[in-house]
Structures are given as C-alpha cells and as structure tokens.
N, C-alpha and C. Protein backbone atom coordinates (compact mmCIF):
# COMPACT_ATOMS: atom_id res chain seq x y z
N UNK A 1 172.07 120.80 71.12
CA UNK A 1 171.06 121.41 70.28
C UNK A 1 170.37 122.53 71.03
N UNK A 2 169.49 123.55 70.62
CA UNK A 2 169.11 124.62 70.95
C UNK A 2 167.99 124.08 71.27
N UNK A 3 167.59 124.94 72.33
CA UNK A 3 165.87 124.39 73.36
C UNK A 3 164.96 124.58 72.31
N UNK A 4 165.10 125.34 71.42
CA UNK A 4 163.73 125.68 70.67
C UNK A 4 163.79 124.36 69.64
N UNK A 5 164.35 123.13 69.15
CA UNK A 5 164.28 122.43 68.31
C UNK A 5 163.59 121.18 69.17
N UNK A 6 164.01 121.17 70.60
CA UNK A 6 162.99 119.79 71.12
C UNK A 6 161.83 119.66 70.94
N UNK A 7 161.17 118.76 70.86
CA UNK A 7 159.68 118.18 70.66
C UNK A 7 159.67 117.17 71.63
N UNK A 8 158.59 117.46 71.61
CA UNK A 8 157.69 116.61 72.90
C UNK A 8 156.58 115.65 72.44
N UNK A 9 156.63 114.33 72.57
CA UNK A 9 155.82 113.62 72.01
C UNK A 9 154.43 114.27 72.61
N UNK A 10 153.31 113.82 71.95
CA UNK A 10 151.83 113.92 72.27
C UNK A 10 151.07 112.69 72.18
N UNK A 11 150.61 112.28 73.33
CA UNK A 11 149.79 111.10 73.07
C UNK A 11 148.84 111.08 72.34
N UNK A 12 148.52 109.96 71.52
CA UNK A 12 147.14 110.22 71.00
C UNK A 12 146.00 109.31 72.25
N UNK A 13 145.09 110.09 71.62
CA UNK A 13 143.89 109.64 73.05
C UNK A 13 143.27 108.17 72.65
N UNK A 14 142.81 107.13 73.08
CA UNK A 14 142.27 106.22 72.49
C UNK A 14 140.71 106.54 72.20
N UNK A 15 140.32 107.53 72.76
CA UNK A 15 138.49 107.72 72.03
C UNK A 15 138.67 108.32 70.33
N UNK A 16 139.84 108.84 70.23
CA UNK A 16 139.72 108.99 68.89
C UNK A 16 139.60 107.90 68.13
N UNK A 17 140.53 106.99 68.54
CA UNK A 17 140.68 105.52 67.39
C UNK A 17 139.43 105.00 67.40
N UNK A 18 138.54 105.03 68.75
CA UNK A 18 137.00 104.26 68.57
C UNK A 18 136.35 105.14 67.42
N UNK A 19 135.96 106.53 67.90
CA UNK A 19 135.31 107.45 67.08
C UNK A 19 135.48 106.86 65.41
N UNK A 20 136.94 106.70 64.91
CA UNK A 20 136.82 106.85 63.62
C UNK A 20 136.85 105.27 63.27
N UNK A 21 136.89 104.38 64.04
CA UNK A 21 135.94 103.44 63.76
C UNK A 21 134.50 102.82 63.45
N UNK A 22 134.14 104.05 64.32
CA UNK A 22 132.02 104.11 63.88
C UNK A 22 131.90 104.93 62.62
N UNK A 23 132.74 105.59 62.26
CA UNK A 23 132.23 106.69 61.42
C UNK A 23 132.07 105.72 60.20
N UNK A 24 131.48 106.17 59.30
CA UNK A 24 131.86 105.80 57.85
C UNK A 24 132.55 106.11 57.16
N UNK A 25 132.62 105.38 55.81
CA UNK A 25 133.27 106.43 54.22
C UNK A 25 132.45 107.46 53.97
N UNK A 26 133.08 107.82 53.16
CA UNK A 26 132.46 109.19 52.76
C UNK A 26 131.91 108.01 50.95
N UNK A 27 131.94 107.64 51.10
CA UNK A 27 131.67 106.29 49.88
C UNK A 27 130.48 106.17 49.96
N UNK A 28 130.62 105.65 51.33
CA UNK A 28 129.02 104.30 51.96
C UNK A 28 127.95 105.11 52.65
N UNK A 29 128.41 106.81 53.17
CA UNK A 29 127.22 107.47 54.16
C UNK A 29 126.44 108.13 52.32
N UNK A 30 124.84 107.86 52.61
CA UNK A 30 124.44 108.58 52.25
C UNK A 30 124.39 110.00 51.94
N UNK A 31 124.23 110.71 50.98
CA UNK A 31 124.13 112.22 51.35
C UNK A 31 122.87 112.68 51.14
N UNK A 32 122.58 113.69 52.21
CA UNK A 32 121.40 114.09 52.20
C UNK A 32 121.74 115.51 51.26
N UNK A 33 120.39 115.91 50.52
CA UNK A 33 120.19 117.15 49.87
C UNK A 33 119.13 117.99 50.69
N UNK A 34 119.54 118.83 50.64
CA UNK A 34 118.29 119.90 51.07
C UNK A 34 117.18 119.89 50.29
N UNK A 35 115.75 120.50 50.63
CA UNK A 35 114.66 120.55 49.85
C UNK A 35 114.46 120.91 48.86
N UNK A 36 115.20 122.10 49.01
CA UNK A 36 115.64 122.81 47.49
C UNK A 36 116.30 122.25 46.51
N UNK A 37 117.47 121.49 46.71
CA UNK A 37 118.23 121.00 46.30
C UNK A 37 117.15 119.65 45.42
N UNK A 38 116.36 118.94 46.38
CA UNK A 38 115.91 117.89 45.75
C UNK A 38 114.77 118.35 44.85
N UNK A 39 113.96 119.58 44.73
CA UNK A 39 113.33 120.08 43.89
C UNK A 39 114.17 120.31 42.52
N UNK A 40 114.89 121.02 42.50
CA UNK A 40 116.23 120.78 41.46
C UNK A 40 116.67 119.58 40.58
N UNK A 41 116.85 118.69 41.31
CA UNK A 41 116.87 117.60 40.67
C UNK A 41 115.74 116.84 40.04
N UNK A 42 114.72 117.25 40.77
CA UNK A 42 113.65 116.39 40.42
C UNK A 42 112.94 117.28 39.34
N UNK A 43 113.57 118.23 38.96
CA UNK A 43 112.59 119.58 37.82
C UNK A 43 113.60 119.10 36.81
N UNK A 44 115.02 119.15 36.97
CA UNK A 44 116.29 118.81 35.94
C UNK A 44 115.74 117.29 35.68
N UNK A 45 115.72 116.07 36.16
CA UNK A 45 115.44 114.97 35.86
C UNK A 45 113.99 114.52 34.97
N UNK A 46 112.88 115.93 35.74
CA UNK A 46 111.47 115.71 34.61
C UNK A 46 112.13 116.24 33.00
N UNK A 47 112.70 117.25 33.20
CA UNK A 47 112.93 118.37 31.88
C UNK A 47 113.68 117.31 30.73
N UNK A 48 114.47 116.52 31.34
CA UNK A 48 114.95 115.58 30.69
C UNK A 48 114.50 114.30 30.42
N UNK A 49 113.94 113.78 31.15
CA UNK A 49 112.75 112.79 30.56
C UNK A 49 111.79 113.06 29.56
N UNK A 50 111.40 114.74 29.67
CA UNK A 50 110.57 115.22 28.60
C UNK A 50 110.60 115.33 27.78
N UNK A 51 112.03 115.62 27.41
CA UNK A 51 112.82 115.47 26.46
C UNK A 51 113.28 115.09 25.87
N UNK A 52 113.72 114.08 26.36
CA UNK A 52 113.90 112.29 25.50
C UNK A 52 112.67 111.78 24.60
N UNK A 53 111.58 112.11 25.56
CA UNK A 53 110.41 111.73 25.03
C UNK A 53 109.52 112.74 24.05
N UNK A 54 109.84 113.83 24.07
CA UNK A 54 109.74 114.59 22.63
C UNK A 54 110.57 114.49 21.40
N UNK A 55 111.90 113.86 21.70
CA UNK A 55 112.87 113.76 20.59
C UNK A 55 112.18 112.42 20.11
N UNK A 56 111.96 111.24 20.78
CA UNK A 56 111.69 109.90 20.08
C UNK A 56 110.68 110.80 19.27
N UNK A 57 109.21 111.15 19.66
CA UNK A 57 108.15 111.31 19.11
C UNK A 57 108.48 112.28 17.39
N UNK A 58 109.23 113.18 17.71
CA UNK A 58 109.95 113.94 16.37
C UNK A 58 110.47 113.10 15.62
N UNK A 59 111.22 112.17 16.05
CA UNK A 59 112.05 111.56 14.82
C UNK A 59 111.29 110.53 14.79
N UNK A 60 110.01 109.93 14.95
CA UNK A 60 109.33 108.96 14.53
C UNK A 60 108.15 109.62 13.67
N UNK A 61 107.79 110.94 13.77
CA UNK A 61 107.08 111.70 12.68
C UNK A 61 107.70 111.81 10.94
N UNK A 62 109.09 112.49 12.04
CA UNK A 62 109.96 112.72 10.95
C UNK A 62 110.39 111.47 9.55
N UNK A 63 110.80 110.56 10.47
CA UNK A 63 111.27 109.14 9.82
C UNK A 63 110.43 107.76 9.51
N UNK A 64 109.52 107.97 10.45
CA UNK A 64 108.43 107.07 9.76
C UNK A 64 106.89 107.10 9.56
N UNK A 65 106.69 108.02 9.43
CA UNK A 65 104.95 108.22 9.06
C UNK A 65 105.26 109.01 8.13
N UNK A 66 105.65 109.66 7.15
CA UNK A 66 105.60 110.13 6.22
C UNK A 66 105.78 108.93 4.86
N UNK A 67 106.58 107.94 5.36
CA UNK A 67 106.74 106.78 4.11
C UNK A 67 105.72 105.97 4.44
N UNK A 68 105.44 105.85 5.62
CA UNK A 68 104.44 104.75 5.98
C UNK A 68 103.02 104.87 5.50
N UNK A 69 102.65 106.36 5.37
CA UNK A 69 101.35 107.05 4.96
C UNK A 69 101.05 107.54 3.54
N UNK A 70 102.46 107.54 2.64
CA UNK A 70 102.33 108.56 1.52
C UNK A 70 101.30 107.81 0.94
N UNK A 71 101.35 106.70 0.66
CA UNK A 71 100.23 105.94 -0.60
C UNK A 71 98.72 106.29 -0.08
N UNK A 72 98.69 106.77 1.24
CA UNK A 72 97.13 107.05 2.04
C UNK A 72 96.59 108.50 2.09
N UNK A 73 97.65 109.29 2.32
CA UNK A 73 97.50 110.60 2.50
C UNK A 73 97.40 111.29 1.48
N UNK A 74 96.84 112.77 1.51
CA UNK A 74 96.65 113.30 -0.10
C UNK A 74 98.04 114.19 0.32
N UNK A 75 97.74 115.00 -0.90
CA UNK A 75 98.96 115.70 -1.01
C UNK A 75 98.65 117.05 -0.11
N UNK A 76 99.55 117.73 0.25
CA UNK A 76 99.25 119.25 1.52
C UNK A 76 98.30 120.05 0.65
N UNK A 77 98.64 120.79 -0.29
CA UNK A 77 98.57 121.52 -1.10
C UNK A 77 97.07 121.19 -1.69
N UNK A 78 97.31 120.61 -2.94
CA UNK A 78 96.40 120.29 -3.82
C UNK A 78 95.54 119.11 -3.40
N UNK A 79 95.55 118.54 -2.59
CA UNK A 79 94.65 117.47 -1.91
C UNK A 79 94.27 116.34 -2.39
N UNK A 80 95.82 115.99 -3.51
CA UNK A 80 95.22 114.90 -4.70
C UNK A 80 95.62 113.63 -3.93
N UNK A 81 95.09 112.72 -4.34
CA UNK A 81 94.99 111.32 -3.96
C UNK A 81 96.45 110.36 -4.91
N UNK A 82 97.28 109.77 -4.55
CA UNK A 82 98.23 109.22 -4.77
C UNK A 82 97.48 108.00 -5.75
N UNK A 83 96.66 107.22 -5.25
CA UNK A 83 96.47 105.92 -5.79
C UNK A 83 95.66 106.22 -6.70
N UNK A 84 95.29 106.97 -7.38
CA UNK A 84 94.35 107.39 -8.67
C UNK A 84 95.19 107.61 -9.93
N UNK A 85 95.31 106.57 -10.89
CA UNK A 85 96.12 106.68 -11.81
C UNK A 85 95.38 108.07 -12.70
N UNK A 86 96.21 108.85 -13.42
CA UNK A 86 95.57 109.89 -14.32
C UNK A 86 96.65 109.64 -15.67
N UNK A 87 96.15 109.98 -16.49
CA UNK A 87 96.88 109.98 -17.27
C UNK A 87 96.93 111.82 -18.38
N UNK A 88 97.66 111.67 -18.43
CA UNK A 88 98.20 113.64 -18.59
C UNK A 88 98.53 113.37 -20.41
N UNK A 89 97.54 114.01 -20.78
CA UNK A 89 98.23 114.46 -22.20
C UNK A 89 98.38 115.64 -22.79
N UNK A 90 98.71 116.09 -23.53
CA UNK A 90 99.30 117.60 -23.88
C UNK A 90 99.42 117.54 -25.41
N UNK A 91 98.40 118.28 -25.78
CA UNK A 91 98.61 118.66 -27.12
C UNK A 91 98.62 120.08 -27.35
N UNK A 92 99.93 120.42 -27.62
CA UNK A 92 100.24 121.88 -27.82
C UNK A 92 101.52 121.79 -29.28
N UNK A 93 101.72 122.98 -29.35
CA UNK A 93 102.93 122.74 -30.35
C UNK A 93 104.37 122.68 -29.77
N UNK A 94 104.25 122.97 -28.67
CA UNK A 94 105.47 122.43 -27.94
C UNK A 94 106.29 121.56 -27.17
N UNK A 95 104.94 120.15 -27.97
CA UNK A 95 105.75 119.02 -27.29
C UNK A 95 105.36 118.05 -28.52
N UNK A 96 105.23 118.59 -29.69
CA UNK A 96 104.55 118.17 -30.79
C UNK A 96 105.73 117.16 -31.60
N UNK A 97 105.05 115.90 -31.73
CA UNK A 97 106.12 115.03 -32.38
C UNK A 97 106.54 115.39 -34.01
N UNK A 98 106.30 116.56 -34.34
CA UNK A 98 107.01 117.11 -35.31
C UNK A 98 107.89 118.23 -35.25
N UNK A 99 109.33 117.90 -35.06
CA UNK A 99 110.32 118.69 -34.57
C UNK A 99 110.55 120.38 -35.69
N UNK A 100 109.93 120.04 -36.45
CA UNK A 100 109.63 121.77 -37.25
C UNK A 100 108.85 122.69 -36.33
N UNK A 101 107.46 121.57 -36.04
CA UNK A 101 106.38 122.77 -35.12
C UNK A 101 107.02 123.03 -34.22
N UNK A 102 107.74 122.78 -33.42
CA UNK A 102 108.18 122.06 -31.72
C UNK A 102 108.99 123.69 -32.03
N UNK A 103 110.01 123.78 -33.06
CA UNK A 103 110.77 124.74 -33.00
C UNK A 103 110.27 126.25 -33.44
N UNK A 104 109.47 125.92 -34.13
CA UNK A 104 108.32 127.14 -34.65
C UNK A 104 107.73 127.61 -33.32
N UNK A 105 107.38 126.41 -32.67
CA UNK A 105 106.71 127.47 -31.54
C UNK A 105 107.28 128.15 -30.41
N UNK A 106 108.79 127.49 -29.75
CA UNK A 106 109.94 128.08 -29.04
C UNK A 106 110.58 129.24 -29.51
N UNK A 107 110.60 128.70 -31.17
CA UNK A 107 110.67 130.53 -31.40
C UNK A 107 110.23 131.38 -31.32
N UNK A 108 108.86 131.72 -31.25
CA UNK A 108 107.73 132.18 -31.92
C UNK A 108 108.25 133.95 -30.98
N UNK A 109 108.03 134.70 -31.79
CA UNK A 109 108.28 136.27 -31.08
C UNK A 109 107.93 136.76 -29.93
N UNK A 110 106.73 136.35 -29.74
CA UNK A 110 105.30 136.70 -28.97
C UNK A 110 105.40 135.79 -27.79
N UNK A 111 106.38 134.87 -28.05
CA UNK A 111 106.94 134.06 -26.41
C UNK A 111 107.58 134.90 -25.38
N UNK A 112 106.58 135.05 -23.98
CA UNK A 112 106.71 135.50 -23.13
C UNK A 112 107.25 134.81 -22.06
N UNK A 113 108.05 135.20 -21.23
CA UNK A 113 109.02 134.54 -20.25
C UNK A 113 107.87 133.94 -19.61
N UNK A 114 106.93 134.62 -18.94
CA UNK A 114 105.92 134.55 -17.53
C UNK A 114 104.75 133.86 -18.34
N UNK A 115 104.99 133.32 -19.45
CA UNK A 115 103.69 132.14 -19.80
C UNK A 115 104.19 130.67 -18.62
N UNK A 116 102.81 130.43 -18.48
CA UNK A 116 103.01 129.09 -17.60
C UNK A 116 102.82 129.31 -15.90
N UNK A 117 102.86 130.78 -15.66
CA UNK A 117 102.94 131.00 -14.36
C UNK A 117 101.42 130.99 -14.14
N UNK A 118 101.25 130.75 -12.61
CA UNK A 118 100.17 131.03 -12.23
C UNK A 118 99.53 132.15 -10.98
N UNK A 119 99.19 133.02 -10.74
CA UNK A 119 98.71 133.68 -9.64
C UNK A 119 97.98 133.29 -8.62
N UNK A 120 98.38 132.81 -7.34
CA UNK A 120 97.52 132.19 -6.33
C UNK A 120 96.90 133.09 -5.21
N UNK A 121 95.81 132.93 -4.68
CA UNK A 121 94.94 134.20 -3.89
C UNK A 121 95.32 134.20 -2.54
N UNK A 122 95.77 135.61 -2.47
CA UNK A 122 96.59 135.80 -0.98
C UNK A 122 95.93 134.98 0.37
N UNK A 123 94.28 134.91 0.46
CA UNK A 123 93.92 134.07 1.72
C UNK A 123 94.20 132.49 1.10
N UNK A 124 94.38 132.05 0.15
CA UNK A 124 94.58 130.62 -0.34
C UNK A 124 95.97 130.25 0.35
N UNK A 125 96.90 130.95 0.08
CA UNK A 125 98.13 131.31 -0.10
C UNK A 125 98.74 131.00 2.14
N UNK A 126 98.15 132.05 2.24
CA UNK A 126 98.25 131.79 3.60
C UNK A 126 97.32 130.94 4.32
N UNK A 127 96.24 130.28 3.79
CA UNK A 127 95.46 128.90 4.36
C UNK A 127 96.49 127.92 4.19
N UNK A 128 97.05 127.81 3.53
CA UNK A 128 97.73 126.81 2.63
C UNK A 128 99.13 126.63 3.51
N UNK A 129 99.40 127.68 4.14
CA UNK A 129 100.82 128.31 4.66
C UNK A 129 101.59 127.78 3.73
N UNK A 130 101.63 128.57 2.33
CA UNK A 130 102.94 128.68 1.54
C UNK A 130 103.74 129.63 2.18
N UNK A 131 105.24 129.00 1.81
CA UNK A 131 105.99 130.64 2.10
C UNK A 131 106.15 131.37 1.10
N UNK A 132 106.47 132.14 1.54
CA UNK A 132 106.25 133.98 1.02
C UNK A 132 107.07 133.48 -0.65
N UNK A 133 108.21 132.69 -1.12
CA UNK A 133 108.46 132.71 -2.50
C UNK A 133 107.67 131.89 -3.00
N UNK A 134 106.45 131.70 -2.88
CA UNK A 134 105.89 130.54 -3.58
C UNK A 134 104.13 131.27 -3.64
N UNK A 135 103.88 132.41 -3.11
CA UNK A 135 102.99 133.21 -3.31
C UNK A 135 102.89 133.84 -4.58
C-alpha cells in the first residue's frame, strides 16, 4: 500500500472520559437567560396573562349580564323600564276592525311615504351615540 494511506492510531487521554462524566445533559443543566432576555419573557408572559384576563371579563359582559340584568335595566335609548306592563291602543283607521275603513285609509291619495317618521335632535342623537343611519 502507498505511505499516504497508513494511519496511526491516537490515544485517547483518560481526563477526557472523567471530564464528560461531570458534565451534564444538556436536558438536566439549567439554562441561564440574560437580563434582557428575562425582561422579555416576563413583559410576553404579563401581556398574556392580561389578556386572558380581559377576554374572560368580555365574554362574561358579553354572555352573561345582559340576560342576567334585562328584567332590571332600562332600555339604552328611551330609558323605559321592562317590568311596567303598558298597554298600547290605537285607534286610527288603519288598524280599524272594519276592513272597508282599513282599506279607505291605505288608499287614501294624500298617503305619504315619510308619515310615521320621526326627526331626532342632533345633540340627542349623539348623547345617545346613535349611529349616523339612525339619526
């Protein structure tokens, strides 16, 4: 064979075999973070705790105090009270239990589309925070 293919054994040293006996896993050694690093985590770990804890609070607004309260609370708007029976009657010719008038008055010429509407006052309007199609 040609000189350039021999090999020459190499001992291994025995302080190596101790050495990587003390060492650890890379499993079991702790790792340390830098300062920075642990500020990071600890800003990512608040942001998300905060967060958890703003989502419960939303979806417990959302999902249960609105059913839990309606019979207590008035209405946004008009500020009426739920548990106050009223009773609504209407005497006009257009709900008149005589189906001649009823149609006499749906016909009637002088029926304007924009009867029934109402005009609400621009600071009402925005106290109220309606949106803009309901002004």
């Amino acid at each position: 064979m040609p000189d350039f293919l021999n090999y020459a054994l190499v001992p291994q040293k025995e302080e190596d075999d101790i050495q990587v006996k003390n060492t650890l896993s890379l499993s079991t050694q702790l790792t340390r973070l830098s300062k920075s690093s642990k500020r990071v985590v600890l800003l990512l770990g608040t942001m998300l705790l905060g967060s958890v804890f703003v989502n419960i609070v939303l979806i417990y607004k959302l999902f249960a105090t609105p059913w839990a309260l309606l019979e207590v609370l008035p209405t946004r708007y008009a500020g009426l009270r739920r548990d106050i029976p009223t009773e609504i009657l209407s005497k006009s010719d257009f709900d008149s239990m005589n189906r001649t008038v009823q149609e006499a008055a749906w016909s009637h010429v002088n029926m304007k589309p924009w009867n029934g509407f109402l005009a609400l006052d621009e600071e009402y309007t925005i106290a109220q925070d309606l949106p803009h199609s309901q002004r």
